[in-house]
C-alpha atoms as a PDB file:
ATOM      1  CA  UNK A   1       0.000   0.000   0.000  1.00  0.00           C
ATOM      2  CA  UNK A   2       1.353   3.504  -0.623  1.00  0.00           C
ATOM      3  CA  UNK A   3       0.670   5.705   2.411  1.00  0.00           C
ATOM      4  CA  UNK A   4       0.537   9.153  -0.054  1.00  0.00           C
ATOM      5  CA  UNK A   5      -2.447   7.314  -2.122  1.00  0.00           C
ATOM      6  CA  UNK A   6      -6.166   8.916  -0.455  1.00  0.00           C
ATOM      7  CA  UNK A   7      -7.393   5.637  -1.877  1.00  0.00           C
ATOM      8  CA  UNK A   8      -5.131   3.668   0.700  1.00  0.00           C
ATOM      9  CA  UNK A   9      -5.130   5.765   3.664  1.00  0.00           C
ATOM     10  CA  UNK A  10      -7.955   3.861   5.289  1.00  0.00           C
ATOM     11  CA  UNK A  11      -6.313   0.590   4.713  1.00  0.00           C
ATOM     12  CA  UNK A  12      -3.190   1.541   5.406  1.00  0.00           C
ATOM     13  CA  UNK A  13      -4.479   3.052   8.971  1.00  0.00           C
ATOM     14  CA  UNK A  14      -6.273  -0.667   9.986  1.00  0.00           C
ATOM     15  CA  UNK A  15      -3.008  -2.193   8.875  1.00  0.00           C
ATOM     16  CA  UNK A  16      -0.914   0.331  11.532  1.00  0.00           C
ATOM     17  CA  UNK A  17      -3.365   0.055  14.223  1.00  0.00           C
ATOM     18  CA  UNK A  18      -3.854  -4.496  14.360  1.00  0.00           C
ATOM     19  CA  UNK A  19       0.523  -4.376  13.706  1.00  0.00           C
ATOM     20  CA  UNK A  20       1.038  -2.495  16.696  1.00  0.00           C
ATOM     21  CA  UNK A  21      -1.933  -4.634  19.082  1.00  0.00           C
ATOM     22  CA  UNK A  22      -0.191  -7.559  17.860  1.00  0.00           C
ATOM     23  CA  UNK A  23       3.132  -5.873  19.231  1.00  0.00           C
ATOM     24  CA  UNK A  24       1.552  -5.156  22.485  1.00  0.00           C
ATOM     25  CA  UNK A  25       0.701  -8.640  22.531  1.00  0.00           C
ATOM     26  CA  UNK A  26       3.603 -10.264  21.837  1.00  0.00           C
ATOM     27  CA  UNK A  27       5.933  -7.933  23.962  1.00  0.00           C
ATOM     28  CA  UNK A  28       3.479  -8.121  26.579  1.00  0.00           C
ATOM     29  CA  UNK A  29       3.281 -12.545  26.433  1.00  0.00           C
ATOM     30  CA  UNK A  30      -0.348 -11.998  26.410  1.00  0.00           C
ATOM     31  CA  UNK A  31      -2.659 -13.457  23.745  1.00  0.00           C
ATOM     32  CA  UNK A  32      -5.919 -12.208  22.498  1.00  0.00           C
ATOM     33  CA  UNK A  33      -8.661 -14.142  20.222  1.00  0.00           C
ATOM     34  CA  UNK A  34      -9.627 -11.630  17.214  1.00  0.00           C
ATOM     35  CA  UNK A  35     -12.661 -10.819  18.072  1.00  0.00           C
ATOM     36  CA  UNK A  36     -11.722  -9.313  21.537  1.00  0.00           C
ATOM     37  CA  UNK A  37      -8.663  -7.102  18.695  1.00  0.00           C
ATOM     38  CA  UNK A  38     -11.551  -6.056  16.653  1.00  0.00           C
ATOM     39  CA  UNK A  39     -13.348  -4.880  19.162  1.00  0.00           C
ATOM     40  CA  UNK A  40     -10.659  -3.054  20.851  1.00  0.00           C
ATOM     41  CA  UNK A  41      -9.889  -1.328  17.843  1.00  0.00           C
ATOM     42  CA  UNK A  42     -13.090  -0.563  16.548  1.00  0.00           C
ATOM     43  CA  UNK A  43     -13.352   2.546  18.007  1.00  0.00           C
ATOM     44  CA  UNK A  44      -9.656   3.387  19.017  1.00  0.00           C
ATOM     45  CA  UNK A  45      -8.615   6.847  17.351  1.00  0.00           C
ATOM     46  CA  UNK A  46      -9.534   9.900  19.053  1.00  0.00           C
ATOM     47  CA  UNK A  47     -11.436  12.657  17.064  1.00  0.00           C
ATOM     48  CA  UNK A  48     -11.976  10.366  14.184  1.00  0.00           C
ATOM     49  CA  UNK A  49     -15.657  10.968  13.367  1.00  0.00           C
ATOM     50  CA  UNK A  50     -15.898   7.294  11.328  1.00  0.00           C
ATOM     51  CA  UNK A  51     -14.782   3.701  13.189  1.00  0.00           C
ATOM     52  CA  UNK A  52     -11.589   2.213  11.965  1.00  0.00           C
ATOM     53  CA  UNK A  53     -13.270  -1.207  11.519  1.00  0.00           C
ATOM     54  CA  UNK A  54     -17.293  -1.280  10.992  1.00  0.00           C
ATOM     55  CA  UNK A  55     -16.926  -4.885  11.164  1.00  0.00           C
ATOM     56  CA  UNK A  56     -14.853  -8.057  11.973  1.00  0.00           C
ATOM     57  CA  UNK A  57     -14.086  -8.925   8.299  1.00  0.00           C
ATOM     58  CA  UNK A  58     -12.309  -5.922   8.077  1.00  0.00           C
ATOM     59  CA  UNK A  59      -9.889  -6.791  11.036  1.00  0.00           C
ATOM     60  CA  UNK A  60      -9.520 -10.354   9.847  1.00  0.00           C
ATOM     61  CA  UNK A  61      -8.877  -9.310   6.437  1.00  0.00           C
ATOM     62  CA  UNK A  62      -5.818  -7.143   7.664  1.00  0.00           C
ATOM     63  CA  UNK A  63      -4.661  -9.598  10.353  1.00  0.00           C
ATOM     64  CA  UNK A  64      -4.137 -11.711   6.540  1.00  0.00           C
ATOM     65  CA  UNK A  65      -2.418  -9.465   5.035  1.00  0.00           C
ATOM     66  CA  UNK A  66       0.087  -8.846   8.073  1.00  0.00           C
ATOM     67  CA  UNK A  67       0.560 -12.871   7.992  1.00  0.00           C
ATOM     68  CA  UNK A  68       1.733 -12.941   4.237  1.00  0.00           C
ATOM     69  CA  UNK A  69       3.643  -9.619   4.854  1.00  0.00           C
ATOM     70  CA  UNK A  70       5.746 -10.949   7.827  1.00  0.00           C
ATOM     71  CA  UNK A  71       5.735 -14.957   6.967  1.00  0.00           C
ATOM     72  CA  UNK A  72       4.295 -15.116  10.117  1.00  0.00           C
ATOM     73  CA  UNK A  73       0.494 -16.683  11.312  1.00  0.00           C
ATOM     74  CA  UNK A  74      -1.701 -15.067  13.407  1.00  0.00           C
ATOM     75  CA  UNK A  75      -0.870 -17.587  16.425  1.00  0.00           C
ATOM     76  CA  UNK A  76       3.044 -16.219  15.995  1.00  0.00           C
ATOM     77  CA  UNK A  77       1.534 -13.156  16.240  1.00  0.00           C
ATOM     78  CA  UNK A  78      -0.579 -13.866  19.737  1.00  0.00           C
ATOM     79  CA  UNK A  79      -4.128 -14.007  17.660  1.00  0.00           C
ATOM     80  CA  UNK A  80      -6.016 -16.510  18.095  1.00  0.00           C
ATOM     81  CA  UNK A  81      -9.973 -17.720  17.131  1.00  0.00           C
ATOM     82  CA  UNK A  82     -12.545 -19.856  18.623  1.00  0.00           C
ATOM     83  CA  UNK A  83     -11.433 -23.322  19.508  1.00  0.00           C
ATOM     84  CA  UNK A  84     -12.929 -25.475  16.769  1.00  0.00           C
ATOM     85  CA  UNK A  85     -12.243 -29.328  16.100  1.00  0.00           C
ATOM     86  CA  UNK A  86     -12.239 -32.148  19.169  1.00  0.00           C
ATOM     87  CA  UNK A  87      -9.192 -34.907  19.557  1.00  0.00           C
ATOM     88  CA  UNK A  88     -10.306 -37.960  21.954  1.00  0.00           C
ATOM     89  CA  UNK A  89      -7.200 -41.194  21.667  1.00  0.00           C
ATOM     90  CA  UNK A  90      -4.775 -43.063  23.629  1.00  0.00           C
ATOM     91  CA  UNK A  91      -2.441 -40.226  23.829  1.00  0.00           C
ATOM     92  CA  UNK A  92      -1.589 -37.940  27.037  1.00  0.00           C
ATOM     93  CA  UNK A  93      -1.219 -34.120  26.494  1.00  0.00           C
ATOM     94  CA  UNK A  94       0.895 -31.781  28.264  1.00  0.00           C
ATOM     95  CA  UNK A  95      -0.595 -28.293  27.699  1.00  0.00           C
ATOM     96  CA  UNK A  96       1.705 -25.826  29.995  1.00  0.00           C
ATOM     97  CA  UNK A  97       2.656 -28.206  32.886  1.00  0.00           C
ATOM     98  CA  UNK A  98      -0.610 -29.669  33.263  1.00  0.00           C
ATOM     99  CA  UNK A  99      -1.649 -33.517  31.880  1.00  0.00           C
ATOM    100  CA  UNK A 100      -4.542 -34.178  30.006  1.00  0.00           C
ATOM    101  CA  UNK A 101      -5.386 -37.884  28.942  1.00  0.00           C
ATOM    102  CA  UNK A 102      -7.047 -37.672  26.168  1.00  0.00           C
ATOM    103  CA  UNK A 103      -8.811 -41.595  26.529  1.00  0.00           C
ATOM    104  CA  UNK A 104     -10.518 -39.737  29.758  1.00  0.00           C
ATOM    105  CA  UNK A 105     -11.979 -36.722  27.970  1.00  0.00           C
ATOM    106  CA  UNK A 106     -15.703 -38.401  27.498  1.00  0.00           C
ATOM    107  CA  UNK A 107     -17.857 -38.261  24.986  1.00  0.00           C
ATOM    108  CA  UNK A 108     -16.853 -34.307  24.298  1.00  0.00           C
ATOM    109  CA  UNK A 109     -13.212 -34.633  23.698  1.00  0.00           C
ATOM    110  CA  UNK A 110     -10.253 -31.676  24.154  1.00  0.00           C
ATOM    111  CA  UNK A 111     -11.441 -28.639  22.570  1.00  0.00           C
ATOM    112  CA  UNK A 112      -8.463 -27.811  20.183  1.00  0.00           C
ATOM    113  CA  UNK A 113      -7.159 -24.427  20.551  1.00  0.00           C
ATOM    114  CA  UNK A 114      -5.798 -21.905  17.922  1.00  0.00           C
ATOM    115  CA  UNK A 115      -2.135 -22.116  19.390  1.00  0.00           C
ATOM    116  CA  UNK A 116      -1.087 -25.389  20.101  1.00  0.00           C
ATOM    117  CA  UNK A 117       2.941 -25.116  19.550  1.00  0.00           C
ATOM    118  CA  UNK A 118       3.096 -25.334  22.930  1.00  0.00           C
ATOM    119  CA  UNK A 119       1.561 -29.085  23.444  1.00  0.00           C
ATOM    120  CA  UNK A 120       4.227 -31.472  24.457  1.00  0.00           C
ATOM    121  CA  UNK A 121       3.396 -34.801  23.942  1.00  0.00           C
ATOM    122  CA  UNK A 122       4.262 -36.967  27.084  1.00  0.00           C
ATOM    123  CA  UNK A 123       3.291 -40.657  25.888  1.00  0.00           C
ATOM    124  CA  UNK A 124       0.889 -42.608  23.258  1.00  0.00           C
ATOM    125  CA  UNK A 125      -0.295 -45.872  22.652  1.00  0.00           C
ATOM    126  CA  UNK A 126      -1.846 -44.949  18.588  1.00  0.00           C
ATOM    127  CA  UNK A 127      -1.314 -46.362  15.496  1.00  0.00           C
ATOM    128  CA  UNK A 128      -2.771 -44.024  13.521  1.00  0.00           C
ATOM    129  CA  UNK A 129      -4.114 -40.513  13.296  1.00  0.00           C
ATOM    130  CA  UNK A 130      -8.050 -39.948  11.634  1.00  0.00           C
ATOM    131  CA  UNK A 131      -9.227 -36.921  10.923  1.00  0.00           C
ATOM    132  CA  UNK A 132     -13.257 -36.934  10.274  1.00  0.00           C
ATOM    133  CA  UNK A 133     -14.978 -34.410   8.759  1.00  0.00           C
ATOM    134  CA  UNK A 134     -18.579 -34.463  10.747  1.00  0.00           C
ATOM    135  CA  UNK A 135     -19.289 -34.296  14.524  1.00  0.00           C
ATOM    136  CA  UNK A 136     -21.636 -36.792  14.186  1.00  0.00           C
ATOM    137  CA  UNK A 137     -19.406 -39.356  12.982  1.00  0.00           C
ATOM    138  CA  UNK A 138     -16.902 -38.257  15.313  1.00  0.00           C
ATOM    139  CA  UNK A 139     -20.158 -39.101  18.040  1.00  0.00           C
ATOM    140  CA  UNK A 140     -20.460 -42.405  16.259  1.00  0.00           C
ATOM    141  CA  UNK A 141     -17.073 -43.318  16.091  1.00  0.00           C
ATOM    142  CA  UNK A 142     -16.352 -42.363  19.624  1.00  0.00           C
ATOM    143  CA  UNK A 143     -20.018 -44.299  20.700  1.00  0.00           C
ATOM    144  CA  UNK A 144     -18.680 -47.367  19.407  1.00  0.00           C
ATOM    145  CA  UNK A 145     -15.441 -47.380  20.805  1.00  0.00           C
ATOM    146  CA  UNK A 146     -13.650 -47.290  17.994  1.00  0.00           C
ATOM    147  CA  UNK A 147     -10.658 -45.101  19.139  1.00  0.00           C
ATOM    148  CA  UNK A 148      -9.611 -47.692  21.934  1.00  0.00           C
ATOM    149  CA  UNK A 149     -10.438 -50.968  19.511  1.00  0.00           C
ATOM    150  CA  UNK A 150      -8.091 -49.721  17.221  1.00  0.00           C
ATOM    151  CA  UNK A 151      -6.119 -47.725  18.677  1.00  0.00           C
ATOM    152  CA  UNK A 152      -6.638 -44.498  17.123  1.00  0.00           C
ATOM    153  CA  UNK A 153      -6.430 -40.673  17.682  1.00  0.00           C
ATOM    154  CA  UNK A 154      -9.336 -39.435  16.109  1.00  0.00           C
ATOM    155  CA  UNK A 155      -9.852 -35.668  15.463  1.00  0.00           C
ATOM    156  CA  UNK A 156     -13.225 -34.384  14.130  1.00  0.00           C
ATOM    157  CA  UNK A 157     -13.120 -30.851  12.140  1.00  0.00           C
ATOM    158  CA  UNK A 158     -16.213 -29.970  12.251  1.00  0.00           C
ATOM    159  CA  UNK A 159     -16.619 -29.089   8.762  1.00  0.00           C
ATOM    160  CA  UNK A 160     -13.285 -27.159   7.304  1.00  0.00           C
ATOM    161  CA  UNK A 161     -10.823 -27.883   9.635  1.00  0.00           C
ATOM    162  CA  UNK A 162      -9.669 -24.767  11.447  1.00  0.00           C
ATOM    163  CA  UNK A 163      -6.080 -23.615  11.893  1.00  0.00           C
ATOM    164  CA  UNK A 164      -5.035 -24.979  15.393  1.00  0.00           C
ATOM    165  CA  UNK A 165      -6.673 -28.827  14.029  1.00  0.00           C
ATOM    166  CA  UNK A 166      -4.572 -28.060  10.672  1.00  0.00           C
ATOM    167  CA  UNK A 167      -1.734 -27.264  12.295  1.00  0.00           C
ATOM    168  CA  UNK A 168      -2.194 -30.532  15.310  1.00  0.00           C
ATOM    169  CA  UNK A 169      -2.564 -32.856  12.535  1.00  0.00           C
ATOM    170  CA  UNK A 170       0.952 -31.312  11.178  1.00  0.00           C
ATOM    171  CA  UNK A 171       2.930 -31.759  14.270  1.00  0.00           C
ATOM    172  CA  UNK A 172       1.699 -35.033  15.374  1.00  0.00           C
ATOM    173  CA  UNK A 173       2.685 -36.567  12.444  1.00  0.00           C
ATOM    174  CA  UNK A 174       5.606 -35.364  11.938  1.00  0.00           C
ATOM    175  CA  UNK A 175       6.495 -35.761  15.753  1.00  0.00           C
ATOM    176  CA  UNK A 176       4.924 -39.145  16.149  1.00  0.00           C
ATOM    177  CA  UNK A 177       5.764 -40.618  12.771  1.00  0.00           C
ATOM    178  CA  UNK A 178       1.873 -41.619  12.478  1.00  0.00           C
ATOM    179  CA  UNK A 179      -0.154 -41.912   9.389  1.00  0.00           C
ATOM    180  CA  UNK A 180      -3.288 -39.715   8.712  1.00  0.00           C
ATOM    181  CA  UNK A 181      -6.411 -40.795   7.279  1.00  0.00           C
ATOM    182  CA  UNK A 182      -9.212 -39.126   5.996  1.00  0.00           C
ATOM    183  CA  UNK A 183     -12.529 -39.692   6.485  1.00  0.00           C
ATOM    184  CA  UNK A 184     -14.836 -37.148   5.016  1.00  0.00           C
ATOM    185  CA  UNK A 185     -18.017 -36.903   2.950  1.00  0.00           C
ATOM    186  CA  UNK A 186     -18.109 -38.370  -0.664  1.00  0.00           C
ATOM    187  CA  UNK A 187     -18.716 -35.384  -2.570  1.00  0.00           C
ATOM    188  CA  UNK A 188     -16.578 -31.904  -3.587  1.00  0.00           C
ATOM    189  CA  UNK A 189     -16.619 -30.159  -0.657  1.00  0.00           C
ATOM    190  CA  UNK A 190     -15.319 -33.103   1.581  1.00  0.00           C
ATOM    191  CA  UNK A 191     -12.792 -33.474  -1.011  1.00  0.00           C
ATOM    192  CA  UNK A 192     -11.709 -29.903  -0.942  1.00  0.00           C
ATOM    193  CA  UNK A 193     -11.407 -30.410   2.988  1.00  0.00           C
ATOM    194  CA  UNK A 194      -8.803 -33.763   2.475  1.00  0.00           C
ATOM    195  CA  UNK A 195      -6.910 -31.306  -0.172  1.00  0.00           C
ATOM    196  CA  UNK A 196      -6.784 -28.587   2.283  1.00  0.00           C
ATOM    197  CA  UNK A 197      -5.402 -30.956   5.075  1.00  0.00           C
ATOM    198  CA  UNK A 198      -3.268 -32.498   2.361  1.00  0.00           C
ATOM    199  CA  UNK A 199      -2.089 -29.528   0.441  1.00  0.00           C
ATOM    200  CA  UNK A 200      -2.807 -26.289   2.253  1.00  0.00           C
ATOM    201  CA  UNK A 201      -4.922 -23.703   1.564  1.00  0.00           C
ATOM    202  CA  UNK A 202      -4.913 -21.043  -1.521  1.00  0.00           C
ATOM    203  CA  UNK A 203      -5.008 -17.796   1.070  1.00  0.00           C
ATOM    204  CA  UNK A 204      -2.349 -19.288   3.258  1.00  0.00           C
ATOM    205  CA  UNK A 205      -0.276 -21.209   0.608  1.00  0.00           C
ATOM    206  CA  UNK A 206       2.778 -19.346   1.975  1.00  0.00           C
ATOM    207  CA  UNK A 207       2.382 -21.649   5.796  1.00  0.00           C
ATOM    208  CA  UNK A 208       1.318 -25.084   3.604  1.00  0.00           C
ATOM    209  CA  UNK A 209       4.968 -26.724   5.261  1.00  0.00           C
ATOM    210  CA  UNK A 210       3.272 -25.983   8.804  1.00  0.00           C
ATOM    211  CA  UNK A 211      -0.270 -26.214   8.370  1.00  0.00           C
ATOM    212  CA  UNK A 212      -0.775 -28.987   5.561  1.00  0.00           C
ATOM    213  CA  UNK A 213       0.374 -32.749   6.178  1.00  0.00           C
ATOM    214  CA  UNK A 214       1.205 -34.023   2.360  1.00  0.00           C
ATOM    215  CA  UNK A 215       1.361 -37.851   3.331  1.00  0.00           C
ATOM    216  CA  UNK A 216      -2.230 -37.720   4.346  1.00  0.00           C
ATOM    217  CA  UNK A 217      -4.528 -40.149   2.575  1.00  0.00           C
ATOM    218  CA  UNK A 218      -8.487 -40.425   2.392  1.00  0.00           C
ATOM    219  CA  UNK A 219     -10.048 -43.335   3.615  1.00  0.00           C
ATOM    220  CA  UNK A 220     -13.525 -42.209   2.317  1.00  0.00           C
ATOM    221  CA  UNK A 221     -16.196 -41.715   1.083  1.00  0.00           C
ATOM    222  CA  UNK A 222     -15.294 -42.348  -2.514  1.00  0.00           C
ATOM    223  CA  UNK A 223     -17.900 -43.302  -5.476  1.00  0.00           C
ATOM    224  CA  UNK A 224     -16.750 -47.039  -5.172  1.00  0.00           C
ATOM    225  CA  UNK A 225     -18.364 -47.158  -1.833  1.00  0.00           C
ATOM    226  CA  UNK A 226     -21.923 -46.934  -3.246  1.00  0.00           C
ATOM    227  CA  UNK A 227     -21.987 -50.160  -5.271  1.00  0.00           C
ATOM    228  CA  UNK A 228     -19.323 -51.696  -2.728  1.00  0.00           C
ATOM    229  CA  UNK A 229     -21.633 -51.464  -0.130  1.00  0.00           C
ATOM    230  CA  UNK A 230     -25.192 -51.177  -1.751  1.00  0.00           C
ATOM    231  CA  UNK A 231     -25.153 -47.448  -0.874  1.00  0.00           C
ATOM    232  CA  UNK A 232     -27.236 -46.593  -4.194  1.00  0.00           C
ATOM    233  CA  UNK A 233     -30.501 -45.810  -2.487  1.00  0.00           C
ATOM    234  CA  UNK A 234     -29.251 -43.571   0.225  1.00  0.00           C
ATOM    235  CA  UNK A 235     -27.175 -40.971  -1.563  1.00  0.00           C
ATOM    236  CA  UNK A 236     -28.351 -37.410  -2.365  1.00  0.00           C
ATOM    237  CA  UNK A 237     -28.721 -35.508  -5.914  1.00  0.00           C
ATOM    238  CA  UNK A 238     -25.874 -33.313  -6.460  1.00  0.00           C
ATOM    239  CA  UNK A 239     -27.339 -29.761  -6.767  1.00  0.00           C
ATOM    240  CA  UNK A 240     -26.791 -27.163  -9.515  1.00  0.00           C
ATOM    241  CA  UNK A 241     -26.806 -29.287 -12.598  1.00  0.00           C
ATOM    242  CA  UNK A 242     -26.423 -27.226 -16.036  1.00  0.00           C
ATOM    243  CA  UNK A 243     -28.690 -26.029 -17.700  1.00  0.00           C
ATOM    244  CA  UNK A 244     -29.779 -24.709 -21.402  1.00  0.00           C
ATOM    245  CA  UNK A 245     -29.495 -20.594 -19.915  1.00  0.00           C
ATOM    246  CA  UNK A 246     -26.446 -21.274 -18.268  1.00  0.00           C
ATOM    247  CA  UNK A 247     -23.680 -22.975 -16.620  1.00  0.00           C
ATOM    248  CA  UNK A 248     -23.245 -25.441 -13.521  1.00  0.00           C
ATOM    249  CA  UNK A 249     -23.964 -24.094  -9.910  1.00  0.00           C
ATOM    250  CA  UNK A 250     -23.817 -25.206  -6.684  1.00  0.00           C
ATOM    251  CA  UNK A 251     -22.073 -28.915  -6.713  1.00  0.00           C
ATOM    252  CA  UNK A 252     -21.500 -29.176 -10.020  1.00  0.00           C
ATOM    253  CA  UNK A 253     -19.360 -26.082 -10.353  1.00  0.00           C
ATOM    254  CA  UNK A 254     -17.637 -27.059  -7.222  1.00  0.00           C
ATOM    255  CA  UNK A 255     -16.869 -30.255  -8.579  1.00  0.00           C
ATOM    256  CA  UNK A 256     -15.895 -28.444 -11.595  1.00  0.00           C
ATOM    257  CA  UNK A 257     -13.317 -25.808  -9.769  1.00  0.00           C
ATOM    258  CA  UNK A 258     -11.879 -29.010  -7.306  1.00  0.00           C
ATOM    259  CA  UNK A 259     -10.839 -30.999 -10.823  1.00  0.00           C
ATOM    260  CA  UNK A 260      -8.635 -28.494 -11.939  1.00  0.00           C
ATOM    261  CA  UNK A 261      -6.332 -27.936  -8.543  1.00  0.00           C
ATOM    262  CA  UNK A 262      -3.197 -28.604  -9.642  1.00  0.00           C
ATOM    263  CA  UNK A 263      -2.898 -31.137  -6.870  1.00  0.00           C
ATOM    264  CA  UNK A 264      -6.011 -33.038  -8.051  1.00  0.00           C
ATOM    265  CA  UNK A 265      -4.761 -33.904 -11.183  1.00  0.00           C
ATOM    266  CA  UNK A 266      -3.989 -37.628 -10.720  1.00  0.00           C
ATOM    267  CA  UNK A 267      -5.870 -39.975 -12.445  1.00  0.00           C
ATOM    268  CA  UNK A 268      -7.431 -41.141  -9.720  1.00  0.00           C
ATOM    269  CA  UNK A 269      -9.129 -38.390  -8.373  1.00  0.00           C
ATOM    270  CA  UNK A 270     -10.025 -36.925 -12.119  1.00  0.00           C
ATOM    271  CA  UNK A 271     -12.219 -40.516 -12.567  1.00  0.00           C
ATOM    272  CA  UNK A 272     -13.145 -39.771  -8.578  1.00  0.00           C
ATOM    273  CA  UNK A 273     -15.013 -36.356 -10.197  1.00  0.00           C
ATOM    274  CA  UNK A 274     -15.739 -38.115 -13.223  1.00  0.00           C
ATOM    275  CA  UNK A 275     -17.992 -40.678 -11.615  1.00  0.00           C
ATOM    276  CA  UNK A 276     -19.109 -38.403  -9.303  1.00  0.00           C
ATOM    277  CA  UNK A 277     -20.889 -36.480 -12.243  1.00  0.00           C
ATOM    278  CA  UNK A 278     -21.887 -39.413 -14.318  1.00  0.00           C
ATOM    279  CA  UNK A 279     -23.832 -40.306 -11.452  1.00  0.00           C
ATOM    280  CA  UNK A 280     -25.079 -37.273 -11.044  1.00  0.00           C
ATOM    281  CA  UNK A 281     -24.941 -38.052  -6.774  1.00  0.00           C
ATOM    282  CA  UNK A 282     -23.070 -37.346  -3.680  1.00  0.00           C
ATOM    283  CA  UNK A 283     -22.360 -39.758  -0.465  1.00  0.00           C
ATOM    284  CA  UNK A 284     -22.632 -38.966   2.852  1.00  0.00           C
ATOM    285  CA  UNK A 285     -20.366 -40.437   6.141  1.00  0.00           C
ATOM    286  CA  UNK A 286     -24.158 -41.057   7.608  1.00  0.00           C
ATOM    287  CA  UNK A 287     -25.236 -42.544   5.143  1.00  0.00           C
ATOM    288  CA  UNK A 288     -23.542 -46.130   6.448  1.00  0.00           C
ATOM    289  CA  UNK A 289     -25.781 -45.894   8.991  1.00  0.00           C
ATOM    290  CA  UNK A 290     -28.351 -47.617   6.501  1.00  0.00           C
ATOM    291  CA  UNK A 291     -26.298 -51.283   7.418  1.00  0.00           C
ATOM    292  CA  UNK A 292     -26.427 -50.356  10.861  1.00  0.00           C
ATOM    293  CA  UNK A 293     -25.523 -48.097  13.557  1.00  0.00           C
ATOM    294  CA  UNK A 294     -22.038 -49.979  14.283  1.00  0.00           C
ATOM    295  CA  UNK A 295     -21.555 -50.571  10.602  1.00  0.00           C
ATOM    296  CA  UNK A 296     -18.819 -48.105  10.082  1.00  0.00           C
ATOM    297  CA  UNK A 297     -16.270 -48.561  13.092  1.00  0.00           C
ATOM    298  CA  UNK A 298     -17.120 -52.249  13.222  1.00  0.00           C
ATOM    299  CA  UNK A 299     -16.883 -53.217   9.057  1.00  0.00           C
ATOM    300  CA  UNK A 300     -16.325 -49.731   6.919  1.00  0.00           C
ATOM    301  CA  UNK A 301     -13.152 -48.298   8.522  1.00  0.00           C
ATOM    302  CA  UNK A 302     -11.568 -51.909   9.720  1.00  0.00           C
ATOM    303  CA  UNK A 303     -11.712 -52.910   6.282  1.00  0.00           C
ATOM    304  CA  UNK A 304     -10.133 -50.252   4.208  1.00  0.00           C
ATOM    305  CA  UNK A 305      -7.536 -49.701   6.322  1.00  0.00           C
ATOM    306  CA  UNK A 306      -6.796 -53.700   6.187  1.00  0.00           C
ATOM    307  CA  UNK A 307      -6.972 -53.779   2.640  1.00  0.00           C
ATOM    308  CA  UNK A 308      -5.171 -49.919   1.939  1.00  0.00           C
ATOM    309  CA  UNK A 309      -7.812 -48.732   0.602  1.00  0.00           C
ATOM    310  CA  UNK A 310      -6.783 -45.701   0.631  1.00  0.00           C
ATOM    311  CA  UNK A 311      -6.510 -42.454  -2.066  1.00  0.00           C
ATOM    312  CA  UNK A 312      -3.433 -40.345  -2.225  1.00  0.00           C
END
């Protein structure tokens, strides 16, 4: 931005003011979620008639931009959001001197946190990290035991996986040498959460060796699944199909924008797409429930990961 241009002054202004809270905060060793910055902020320069921020996109817009100005993220930076994601497994957490076992965390897990650098991790019994894209397969999964059968840390997103989850995933792997599955819905947007996990995201491409995990692999859904395990009358329309006036909408152009990431470009996830919009349907996790409650952590999972059936 060029501080003599009118047309960047504002800009320019919201950049100056969240740079120097985030000094505060770092000099200070305090830590503040963005919504309590945006609020502080909001009406934070004397005499000036209009707010600095009207709302909390603008704030998060211009913590972004300080990120891919300084190489730093917002956690280096002592910003942090809303925990989002929950981790329940045989593995014991130290989280600033105190230990949390995560196998006695009930049927609501450990909230993950934004920063989570700090997590030391003390001692683990898992095999195998799974990352699953719905809470209520996480419920299911964590219902039926499946974390202690098979020894598994399981972490449930949610939906899109937020930062602190993204970057978890990261360091257990790479400090526990454990593999990472998976497990999200069977149509475009569960795929574009696996390529986030896998590959990083677009706006923070520049953190993709700290946030992303490239050796993870999805264990499902895929399109196979709904012959393999007479899934054809529970899966759901994909929405947004072309028409004469126009083009595709909704799934289909989704589908459409997925294909052509460069790092979707192996065969097997263009005939993944391809399949997807012959058949004109989507899969849902849930919609194993149709063999049975248990079906998933007793048959499903077991199964593919005995056979590696598994896409890179």
């Amino acid at each position: 931005r060029k501080f003599l241009n009118i047309s960047h002054a504002r800009k320019f202004m919201q950049t100056t003011l969240v740079a120097n809270k985030a000094k505060e905060l770092v000099e200070s060793g305090r830590t503040a979620s963005i919504r309590e910055v945006y609020y502080q902020l909001k009406h934070s320069v004397p005499g000036l008639d209009e707010n600095p921020f009207e709302d909390q996109d603008e704030s998060n817009n211009v913590v972004v931009d300080i990120e891919t100005a300084t190489g730093a993220i917002r956690e280096d930076l002592h910003l942090f959001a809303e925990p989002k994601g929950r981790l329940f497994g045989p593995i014991t957490i130290n989280d600033s001197g105190d230990s949390i076992d995560c196998m006695a965390m009930g049927t609501s897990g450990l909230a993950i946190p934004s920063i989570v650098d700090h997590y030391e991790f003390e001692e683990h019994s898992a095999d195998f990290i799974m990352v699953v894209e719905t809470s209520a397969m996480v419920n299911r999964l964590v219902e039926e035991d499946f974390h202690k059968d098979h020894n598994a840390i399981l972490i449930g997103t949610g939906g899109q996986p937020a930062r602190g989850a993204r970057r978890l995933i990261n360091i257990m792997h790479n400090r526990l040498d454990l593999p990472v599955y998976v497990f999200c819905d069977g149509d475009p947007w569960g795929y574009y959460i696996y390529s986030v996990l896998k590959s990083g995201s677009m706006s923070l491409a520049f953190q993709s060796d700290r946030l992303a995990t490239p050796s993870a692999k999805l264990i499902g859904m895929t399109m196979e699944d709904i012959e393999e395990y007479g899934l054809e009358h529970v899966t759901e329309d994909l929405k947004g199909k072309p028409k004469d006036s126009g083009g595709p909408t909704k799934d289909y152009k989704r589908i459409h924008d997925v294909m052509e990431y460069d790092w979707m470009q192996k065969d097997e996830w263009q005939k993944q797409f391809q399949k997807m919009l012959d058949k004109g349907v989507r899969v849902e996790q849930q919609a194993l429930a149709s063999q049975s409650l248990e079906f998933v952590a007793n048959e499903y999972l077991p199964q593919k990961i005995e056979n590696e059936e598994l896409l890179d």
